[in-house]
C-alpha atoms as a PDB file:
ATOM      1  CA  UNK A   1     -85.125 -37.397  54.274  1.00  0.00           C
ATOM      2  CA  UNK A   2     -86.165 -34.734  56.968  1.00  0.00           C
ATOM      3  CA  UNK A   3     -83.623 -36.003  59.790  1.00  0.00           C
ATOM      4  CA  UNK A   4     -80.860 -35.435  57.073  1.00  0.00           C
ATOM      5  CA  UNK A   5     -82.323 -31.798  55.457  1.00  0.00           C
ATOM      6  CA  UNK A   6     -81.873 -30.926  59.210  1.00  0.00           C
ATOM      7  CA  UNK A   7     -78.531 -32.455  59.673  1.00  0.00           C
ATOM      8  CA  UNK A   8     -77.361 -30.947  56.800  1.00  0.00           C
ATOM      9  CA  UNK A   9     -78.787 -27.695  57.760  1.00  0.00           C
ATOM     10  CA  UNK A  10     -77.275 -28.092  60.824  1.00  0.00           C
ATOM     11  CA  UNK A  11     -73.728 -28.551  59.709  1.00  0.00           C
ATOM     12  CA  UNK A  12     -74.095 -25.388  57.642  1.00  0.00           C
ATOM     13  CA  UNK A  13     -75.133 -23.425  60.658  1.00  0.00           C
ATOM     14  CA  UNK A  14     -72.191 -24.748  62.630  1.00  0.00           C
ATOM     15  CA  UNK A  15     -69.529 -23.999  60.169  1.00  0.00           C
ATOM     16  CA  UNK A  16     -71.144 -20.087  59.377  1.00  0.00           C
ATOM     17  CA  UNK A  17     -70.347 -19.960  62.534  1.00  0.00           C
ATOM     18  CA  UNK A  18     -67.100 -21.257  62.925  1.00  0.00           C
ATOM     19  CA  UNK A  19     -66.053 -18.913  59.730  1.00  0.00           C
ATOM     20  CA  UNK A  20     -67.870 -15.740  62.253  1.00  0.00           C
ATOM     21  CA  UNK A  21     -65.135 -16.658  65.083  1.00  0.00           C
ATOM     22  CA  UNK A  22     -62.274 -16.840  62.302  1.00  0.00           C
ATOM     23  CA  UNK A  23     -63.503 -13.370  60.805  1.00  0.00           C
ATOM     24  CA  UNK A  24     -60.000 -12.057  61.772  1.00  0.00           C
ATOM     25  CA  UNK A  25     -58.140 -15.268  61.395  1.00  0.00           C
ATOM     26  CA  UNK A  26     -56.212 -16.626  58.151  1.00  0.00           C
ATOM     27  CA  UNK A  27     -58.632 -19.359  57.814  1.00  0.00           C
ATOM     28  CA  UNK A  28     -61.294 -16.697  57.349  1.00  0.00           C
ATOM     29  CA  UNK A  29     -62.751 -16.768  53.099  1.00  0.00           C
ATOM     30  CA  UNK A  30     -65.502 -13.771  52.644  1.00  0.00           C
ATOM     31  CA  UNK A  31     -66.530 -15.942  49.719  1.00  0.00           C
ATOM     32  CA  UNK A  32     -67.106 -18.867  51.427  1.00  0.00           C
ATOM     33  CA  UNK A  33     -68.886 -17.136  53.658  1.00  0.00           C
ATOM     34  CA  UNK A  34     -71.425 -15.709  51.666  1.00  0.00           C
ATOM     35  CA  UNK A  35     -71.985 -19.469  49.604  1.00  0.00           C
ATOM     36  CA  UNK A  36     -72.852 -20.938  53.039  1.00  0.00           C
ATOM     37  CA  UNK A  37     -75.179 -18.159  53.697  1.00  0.00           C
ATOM     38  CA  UNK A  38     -76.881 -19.004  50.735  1.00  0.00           C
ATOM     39  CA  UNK A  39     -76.840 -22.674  51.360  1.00  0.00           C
ATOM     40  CA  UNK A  40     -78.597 -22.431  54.424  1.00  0.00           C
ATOM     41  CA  UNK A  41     -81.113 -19.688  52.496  1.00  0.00           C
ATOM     42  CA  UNK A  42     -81.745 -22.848  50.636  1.00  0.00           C
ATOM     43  CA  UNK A  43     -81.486 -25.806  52.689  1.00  0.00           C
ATOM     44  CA  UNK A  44     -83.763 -24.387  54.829  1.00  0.00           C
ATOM     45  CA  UNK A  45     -86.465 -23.562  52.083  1.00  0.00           C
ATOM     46  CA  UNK A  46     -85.658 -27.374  51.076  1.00  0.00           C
ATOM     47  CA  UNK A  47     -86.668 -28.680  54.678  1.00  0.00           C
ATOM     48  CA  UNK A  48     -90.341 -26.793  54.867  1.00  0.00           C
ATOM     49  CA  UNK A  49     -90.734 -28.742  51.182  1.00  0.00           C
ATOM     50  CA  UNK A  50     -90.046 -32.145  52.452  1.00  0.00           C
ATOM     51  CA  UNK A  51     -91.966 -31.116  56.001  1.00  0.00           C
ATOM     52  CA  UNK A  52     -94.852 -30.090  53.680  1.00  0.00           C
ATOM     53  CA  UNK A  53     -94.924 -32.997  51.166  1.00  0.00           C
ATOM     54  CA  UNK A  54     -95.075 -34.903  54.141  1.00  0.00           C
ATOM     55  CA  UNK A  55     -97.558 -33.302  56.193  1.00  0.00           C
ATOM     56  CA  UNK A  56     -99.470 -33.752  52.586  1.00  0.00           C
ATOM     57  CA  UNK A  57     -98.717 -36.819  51.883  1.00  0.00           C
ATOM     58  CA  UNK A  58    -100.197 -37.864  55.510  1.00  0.00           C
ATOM     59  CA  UNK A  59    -103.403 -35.548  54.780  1.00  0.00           C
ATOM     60  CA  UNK A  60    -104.242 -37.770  51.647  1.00  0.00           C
ATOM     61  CA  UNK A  61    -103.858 -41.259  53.455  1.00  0.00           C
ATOM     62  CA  UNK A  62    -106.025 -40.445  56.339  1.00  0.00           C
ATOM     63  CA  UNK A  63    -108.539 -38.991  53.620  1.00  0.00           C
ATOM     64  CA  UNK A  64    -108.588 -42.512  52.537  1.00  0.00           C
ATOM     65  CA  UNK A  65    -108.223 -43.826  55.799  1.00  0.00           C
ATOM     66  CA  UNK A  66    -109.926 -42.091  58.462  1.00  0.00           C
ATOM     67  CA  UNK A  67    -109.202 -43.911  61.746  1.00  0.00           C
ATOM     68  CA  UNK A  68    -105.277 -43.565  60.856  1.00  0.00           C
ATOM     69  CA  UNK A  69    -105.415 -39.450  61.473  1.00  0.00           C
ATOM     70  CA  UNK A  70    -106.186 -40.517  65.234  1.00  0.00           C
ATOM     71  CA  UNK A  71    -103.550 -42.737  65.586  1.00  0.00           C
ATOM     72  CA  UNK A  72     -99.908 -41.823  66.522  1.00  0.00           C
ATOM     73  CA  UNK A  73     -97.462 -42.792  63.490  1.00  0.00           C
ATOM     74  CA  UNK A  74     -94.027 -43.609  63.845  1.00  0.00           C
ATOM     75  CA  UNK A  75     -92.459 -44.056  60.362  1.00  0.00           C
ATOM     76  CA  UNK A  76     -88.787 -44.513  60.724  1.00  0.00           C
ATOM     77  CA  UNK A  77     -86.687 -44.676  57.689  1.00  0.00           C
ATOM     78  CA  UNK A  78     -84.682 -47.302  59.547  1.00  0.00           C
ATOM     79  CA  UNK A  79     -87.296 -49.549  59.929  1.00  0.00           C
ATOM     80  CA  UNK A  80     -88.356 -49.773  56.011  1.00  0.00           C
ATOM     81  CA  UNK A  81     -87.865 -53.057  54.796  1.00  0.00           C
ATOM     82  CA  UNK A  82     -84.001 -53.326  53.266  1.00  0.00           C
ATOM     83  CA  UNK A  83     -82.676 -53.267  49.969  1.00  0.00           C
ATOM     84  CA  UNK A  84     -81.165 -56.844  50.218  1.00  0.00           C
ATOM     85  CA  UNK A  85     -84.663 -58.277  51.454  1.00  0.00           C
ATOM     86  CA  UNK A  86     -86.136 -56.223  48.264  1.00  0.00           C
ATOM     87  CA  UNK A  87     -83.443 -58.058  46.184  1.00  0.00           C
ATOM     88  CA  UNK A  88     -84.643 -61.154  47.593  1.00  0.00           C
ATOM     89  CA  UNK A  89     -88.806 -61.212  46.949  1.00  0.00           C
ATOM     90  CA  UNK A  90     -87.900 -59.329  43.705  1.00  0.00           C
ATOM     91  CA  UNK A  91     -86.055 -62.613  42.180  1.00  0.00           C
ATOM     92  CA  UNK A  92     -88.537 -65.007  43.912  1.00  0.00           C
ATOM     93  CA  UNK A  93     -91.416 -63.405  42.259  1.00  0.00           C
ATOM     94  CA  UNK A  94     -89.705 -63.296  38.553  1.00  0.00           C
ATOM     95  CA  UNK A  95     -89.660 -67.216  38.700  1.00  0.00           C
ATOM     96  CA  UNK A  96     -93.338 -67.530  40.337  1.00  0.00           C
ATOM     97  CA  UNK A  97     -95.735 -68.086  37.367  1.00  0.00           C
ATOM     98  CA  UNK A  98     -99.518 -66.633  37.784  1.00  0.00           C
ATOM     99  CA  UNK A  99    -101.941 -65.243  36.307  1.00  0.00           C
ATOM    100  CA  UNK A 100    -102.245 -61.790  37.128  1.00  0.00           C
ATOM    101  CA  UNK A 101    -105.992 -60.534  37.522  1.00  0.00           C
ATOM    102  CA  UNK A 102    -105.985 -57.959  34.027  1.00  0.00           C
ATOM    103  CA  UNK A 103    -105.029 -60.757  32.007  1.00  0.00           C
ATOM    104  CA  UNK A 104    -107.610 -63.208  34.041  1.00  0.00           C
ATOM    105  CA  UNK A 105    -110.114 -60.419  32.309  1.00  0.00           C
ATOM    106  CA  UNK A 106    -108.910 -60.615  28.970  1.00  0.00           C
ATOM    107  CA  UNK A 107    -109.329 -64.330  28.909  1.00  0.00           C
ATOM    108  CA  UNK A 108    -112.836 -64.000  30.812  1.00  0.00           C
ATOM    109  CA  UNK A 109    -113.591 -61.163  27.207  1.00  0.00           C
ATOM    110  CA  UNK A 110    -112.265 -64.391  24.827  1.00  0.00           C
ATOM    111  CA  UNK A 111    -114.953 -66.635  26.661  1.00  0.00           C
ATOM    112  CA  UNK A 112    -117.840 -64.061  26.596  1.00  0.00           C
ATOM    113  CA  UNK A 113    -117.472 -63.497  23.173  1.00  0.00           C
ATOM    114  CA  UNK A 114    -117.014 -67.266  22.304  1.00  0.00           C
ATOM    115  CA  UNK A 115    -120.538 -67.668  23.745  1.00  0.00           C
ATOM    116  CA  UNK A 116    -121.938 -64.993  22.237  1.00  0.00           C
ATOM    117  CA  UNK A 117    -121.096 -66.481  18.759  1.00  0.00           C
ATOM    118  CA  UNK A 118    -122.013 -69.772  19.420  1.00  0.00           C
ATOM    119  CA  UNK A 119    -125.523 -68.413  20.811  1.00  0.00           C
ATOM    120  CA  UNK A 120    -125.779 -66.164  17.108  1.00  0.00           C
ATOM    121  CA  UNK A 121    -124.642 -69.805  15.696  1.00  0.00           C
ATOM    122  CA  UNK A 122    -127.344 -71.715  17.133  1.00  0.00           C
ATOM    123  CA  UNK A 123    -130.282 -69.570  15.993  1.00  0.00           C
ATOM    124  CA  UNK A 124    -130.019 -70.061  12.367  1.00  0.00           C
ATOM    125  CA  UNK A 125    -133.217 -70.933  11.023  1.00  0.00           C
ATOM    126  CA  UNK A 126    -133.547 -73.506   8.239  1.00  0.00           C
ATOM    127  CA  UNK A 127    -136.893 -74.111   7.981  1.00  0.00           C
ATOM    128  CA  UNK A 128    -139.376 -76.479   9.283  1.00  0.00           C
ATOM    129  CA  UNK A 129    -140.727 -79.957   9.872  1.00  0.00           C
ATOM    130  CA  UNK A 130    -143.828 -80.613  10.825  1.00  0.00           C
ATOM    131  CA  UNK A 131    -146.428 -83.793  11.227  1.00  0.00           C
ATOM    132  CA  UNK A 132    -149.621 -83.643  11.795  1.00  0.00           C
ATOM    133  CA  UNK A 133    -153.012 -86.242  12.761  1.00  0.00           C
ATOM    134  CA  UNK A 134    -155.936 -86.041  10.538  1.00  0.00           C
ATOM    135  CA  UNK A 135    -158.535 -88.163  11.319  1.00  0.00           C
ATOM    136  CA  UNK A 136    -160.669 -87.685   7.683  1.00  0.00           C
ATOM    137  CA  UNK A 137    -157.693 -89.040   5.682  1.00  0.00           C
ATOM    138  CA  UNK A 138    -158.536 -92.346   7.525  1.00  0.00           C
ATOM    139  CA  UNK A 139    -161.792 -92.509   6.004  1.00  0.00           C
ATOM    140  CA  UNK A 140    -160.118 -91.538   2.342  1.00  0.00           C
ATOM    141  CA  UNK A 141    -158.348 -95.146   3.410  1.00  0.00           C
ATOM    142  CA  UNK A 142    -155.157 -92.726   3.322  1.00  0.00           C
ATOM    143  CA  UNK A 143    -152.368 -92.656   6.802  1.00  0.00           C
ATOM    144  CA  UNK A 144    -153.992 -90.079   9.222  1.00  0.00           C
ATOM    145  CA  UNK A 145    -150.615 -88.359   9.778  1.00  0.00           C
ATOM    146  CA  UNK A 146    -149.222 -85.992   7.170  1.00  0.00           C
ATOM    147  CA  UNK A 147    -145.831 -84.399   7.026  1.00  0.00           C
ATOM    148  CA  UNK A 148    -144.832 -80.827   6.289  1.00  0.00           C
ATOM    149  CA  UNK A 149    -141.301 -79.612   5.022  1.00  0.00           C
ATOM    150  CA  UNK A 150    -140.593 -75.935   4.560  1.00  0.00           C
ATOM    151  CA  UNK A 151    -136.921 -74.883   3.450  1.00  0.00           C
ATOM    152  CA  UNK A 152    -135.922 -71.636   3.812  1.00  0.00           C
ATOM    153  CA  UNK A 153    -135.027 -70.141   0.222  1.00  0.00           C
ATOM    154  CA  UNK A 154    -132.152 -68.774  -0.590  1.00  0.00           C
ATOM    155  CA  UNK A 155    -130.743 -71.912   1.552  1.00  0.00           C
ATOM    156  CA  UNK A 156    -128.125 -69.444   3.678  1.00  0.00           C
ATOM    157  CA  UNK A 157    -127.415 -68.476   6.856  1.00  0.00           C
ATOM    158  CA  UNK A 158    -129.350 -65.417   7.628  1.00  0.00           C
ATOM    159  CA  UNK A 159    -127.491 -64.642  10.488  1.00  0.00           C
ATOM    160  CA  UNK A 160    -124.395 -64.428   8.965  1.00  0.00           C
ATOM    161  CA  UNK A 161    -123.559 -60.841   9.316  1.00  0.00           C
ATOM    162  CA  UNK A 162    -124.121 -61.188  13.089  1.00  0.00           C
ATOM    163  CA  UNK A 163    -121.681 -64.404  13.283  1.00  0.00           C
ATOM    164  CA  UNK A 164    -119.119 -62.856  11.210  1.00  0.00           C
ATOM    165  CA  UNK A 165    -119.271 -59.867  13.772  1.00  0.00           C
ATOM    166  CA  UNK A 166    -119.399 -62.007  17.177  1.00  0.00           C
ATOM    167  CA  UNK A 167    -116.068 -63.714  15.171  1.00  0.00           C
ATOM    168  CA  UNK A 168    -114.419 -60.659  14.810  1.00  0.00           C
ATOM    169  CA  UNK A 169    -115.288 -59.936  18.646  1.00  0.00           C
ATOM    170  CA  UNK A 170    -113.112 -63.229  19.610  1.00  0.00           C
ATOM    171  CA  UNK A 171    -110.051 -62.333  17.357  1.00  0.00           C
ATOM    172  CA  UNK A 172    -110.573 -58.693  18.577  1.00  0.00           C
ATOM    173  CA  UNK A 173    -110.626 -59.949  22.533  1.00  0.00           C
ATOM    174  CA  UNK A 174    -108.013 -62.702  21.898  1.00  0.00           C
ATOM    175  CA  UNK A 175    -105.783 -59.533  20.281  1.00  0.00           C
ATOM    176  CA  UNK A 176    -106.130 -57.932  23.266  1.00  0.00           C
ATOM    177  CA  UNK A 177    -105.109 -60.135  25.402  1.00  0.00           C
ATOM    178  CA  UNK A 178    -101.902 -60.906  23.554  1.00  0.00           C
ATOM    179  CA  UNK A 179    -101.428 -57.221  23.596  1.00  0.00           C
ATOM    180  CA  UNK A 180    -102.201 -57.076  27.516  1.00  0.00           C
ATOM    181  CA  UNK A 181     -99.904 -59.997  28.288  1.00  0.00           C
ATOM    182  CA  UNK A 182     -96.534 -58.618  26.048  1.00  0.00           C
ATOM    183  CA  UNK A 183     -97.624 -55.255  27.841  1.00  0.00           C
ATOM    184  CA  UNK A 184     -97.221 -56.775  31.398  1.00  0.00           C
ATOM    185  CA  UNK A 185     -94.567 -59.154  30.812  1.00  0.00           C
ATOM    186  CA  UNK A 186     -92.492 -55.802  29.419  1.00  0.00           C
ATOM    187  CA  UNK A 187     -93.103 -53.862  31.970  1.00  0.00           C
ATOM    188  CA  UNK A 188     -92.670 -56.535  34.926  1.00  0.00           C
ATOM    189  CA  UNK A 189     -89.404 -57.452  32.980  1.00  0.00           C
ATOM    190  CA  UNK A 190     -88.279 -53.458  32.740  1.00  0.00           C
ATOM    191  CA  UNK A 191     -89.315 -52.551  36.520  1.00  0.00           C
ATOM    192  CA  UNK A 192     -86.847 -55.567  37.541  1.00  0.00           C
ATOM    193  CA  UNK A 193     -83.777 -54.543  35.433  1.00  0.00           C
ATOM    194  CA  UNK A 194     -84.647 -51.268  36.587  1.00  0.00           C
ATOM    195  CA  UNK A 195     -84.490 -52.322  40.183  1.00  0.00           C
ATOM    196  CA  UNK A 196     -81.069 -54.046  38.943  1.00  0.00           C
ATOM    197  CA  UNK A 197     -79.351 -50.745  38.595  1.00  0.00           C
ATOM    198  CA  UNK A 198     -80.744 -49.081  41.222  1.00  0.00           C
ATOM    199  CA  UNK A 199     -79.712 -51.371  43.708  1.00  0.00           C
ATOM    200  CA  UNK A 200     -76.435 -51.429  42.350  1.00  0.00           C
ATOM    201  CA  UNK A 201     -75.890 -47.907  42.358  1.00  0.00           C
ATOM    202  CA  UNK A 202     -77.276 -47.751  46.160  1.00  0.00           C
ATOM    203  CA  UNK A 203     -74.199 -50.205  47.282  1.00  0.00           C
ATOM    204  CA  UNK A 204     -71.826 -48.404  45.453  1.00  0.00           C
ATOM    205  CA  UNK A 205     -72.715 -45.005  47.260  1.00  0.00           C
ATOM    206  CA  UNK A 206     -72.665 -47.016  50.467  1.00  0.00           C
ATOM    207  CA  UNK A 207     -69.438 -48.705  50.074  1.00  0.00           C
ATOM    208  CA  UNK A 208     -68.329 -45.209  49.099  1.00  0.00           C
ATOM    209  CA  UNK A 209     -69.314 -43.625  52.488  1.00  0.00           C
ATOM    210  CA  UNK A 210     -68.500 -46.937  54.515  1.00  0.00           C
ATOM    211  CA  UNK A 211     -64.647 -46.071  52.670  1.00  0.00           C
ATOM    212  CA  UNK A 212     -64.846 -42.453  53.617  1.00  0.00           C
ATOM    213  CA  UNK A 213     -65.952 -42.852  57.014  1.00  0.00           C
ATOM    214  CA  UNK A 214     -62.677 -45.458  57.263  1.00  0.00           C
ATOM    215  CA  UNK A 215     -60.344 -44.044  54.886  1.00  0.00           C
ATOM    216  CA  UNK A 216     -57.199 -42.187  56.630  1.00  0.00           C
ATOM    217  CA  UNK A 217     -58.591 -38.873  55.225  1.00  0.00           C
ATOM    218  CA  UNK A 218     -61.078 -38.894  58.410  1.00  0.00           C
ATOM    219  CA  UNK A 219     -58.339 -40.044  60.541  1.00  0.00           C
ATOM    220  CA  UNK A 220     -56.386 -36.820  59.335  1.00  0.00           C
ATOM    221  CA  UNK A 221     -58.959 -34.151  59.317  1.00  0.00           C
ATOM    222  CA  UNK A 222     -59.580 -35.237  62.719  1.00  0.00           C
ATOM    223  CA  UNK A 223     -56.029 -34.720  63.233  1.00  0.00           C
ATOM    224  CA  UNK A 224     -56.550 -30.971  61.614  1.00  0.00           C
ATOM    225  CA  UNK A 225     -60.137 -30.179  63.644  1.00  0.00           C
ATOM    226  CA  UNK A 226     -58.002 -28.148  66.336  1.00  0.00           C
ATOM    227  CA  UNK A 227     -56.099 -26.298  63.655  1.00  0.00           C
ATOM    228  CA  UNK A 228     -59.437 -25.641  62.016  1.00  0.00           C
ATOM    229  CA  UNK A 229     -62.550 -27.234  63.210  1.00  0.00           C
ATOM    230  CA  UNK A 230     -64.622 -25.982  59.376  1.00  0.00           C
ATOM    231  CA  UNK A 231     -62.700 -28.760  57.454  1.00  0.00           C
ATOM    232  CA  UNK A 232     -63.914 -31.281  59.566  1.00  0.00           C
ATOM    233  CA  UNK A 233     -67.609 -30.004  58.825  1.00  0.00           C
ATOM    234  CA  UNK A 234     -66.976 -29.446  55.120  1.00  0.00           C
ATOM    235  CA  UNK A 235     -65.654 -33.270  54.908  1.00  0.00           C
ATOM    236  CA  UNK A 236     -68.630 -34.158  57.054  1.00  0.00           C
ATOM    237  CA  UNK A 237     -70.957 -32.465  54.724  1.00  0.00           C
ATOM    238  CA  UNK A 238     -69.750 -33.519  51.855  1.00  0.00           C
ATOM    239  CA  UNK A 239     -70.362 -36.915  53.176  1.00  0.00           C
ATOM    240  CA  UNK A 240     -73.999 -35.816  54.517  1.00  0.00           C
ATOM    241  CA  UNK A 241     -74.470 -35.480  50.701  1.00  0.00           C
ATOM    242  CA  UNK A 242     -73.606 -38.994  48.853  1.00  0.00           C
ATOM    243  CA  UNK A 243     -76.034 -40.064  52.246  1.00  0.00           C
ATOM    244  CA  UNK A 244     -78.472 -37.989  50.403  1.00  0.00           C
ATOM    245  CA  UNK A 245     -78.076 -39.409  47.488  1.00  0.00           C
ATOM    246  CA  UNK A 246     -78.416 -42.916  48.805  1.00  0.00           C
ATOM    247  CA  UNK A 247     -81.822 -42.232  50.295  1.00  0.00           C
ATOM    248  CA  UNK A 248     -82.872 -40.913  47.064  1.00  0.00           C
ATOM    249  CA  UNK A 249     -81.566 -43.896  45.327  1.00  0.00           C
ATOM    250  CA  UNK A 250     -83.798 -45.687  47.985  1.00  0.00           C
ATOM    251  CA  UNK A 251     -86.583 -44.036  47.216  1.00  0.00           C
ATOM    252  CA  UNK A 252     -86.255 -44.809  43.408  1.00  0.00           C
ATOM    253  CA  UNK A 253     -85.869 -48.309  44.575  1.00  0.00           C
ATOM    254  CA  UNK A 254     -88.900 -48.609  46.816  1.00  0.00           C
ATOM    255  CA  UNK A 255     -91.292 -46.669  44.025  1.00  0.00           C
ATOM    256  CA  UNK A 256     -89.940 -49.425  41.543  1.00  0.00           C
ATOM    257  CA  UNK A 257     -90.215 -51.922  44.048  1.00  0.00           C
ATOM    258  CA  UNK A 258     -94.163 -50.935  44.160  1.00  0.00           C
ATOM    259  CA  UNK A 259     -94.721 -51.063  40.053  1.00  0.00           C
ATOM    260  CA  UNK A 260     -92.876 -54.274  40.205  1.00  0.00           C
ATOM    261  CA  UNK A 261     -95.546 -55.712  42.839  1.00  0.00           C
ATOM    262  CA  UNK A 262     -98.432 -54.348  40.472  1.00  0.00           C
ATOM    263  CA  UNK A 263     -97.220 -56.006  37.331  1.00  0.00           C
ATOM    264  CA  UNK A 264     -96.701 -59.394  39.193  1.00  0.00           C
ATOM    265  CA  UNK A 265    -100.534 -58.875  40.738  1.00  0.00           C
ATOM    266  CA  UNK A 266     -98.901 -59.164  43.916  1.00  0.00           C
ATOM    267  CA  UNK A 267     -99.735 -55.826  45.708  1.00  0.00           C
ATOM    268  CA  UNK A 268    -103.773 -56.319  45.690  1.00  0.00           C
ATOM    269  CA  UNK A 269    -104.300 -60.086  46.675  1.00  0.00           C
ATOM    270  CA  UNK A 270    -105.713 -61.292  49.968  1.00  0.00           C
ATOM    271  CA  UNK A 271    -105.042 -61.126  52.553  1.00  0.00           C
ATOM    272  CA  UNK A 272    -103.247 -57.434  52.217  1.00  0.00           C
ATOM    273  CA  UNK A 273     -99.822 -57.416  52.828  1.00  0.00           C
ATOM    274  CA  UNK A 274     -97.401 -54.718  54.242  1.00  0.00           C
ATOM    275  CA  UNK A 275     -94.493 -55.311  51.448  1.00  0.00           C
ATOM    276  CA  UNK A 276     -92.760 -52.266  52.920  1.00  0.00           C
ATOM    277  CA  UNK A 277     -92.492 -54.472  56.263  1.00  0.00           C
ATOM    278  CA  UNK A 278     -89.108 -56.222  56.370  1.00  0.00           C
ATOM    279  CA  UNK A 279     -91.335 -59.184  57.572  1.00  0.00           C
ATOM    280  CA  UNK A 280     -94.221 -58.784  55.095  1.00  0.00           C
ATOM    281  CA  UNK A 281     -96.709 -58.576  57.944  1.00  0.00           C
ATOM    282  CA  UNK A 282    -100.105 -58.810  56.991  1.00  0.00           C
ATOM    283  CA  UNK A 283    -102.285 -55.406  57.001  1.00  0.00           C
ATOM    284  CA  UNK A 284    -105.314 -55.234  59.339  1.00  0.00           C
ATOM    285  CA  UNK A 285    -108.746 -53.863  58.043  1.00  0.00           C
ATOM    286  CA  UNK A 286    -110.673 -52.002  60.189  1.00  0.00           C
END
């Protein structure tokens, strides 16, 4: 984005001063002028924003990451991995079925609290039996061993309020998980037709420049750039601007791209992978 804030700002500059050599020509406009004053007022306020959310941006990561603020970077937007090659892990991920590692936990909460009732279930208390060796009944000609029964009275379960509760934990942690798993399977589904239209709208920009840049229009104003060199830079601005819009686009599509990776648990398994790498290389830890 900061290559074309600059070009743009550079095409500005070029035709201000273009108009400044016509400023006793026909082709001179006072109020076109003044408008590309003002855009250059602004474009150039727009590239110390994207210099500074950059510069920030960079700050935060070697906060996290330390031993990248002494290394050289060289982040190209050329080399980020391509919208076709997105297109490509995006639909080979939507048919690859896992288990992603929140809903792992929500099945983990189901088993927990399947023990934890069977546990309350296995100390209910009866009552007793009991048998016992006593020698003198042998000499009242009697059996020396005597039983003992105690029943507990009422005959309940006196842990029943604790197993109805440990129940209601199960259906509580199996609702969750349904909840979790319509909750992922929305969003991973939403992220992906999102990425849909995005990409879609990306290749229609480009084929729009790709036509612009070939059309006979560019031909012409070629033709025209000796009669008056500022409608060659208007046309070329005006294309500068759907390029803008396509790296926007592609931003929208790599951010996507990203939330798409974290609903398909994709993004945090070992070992780490670069998915911004057009060849998915793996990421070294220091």
């Amino acid at each position: 984005m900061k290559s074309v804030k600059e070009e743009n700002k550079q095409l500005t500059t070029a035709q201000i001063s273009i108009l400044e050599k016509q400023r006793h020509s026909d082709f001179f406009n006072a109020e076109d002028f003044v408008e590309l004053k003002l855009d250059q007022m602004e474009q150039t306020v727009e590239l110390e924003e994207v210099i500074f959310e950059r510069d920030n941006q960079l700050g935060k990561m070697a906060g996290v990451y330390p031993a990248m603020a002494q290394k050289q970077l060289d982040w190209r937007y050329e080399n980020i991995i391509s919208v076709d090659r997105i297109e490509g892990i995006v639909d080979s991920l939507s048919k690859l079925q896992s288990t992603p590692t929140t809903l792992l936990f929500r099945e983990n909460q189901i088993e927990l609290a399947n023990r934890e009732y069977l546990l309350e279930k296995s100390n209910i208390n009866i009552g007793f039996l009991q048998t016992q060796y006593q020698q003198y009944r042998i000499e009242q000609g009697r059996n020396p061993w005597s039983i003992s029964l105690g029943v507990t009275i009422p005959i309940a379960n006196p842990n029943k309020g604790d197993m109805t509760k440990r129940k209601l934990d199960v259906i509580e942690a199996q609702h969750e998980r349904d909840e979790t798993e319509a909750e992922l399977m929305t969003d991973k589904t939403g992220s992906r037709e999102q990425l849909k239209n995005l990409i879609a709208r990306y290749r229609d920009i480009r084929e729009k420049i790709s036509a612009l840049n070939e059309s006979t229009l560019s031909s012409t104003l070629s033709a025209m750039k000796e009669d008056n060199p500022a409608v060659s830079l208007r046309f070329a601005a005006n294309v500068l601007k759907l390029k803008t819009l396509e790296i926007k686009i592609k931003q929208n599509i790599l951010i996507t791209y990203i939330e798409f990776l974290g609903y398909t648990d994709m993004i945090q398994r070992q070992p780490l992978i670069n998915y911004l790498n057009e060849d998915l290389e793996q990421i070294g830890i220091q």
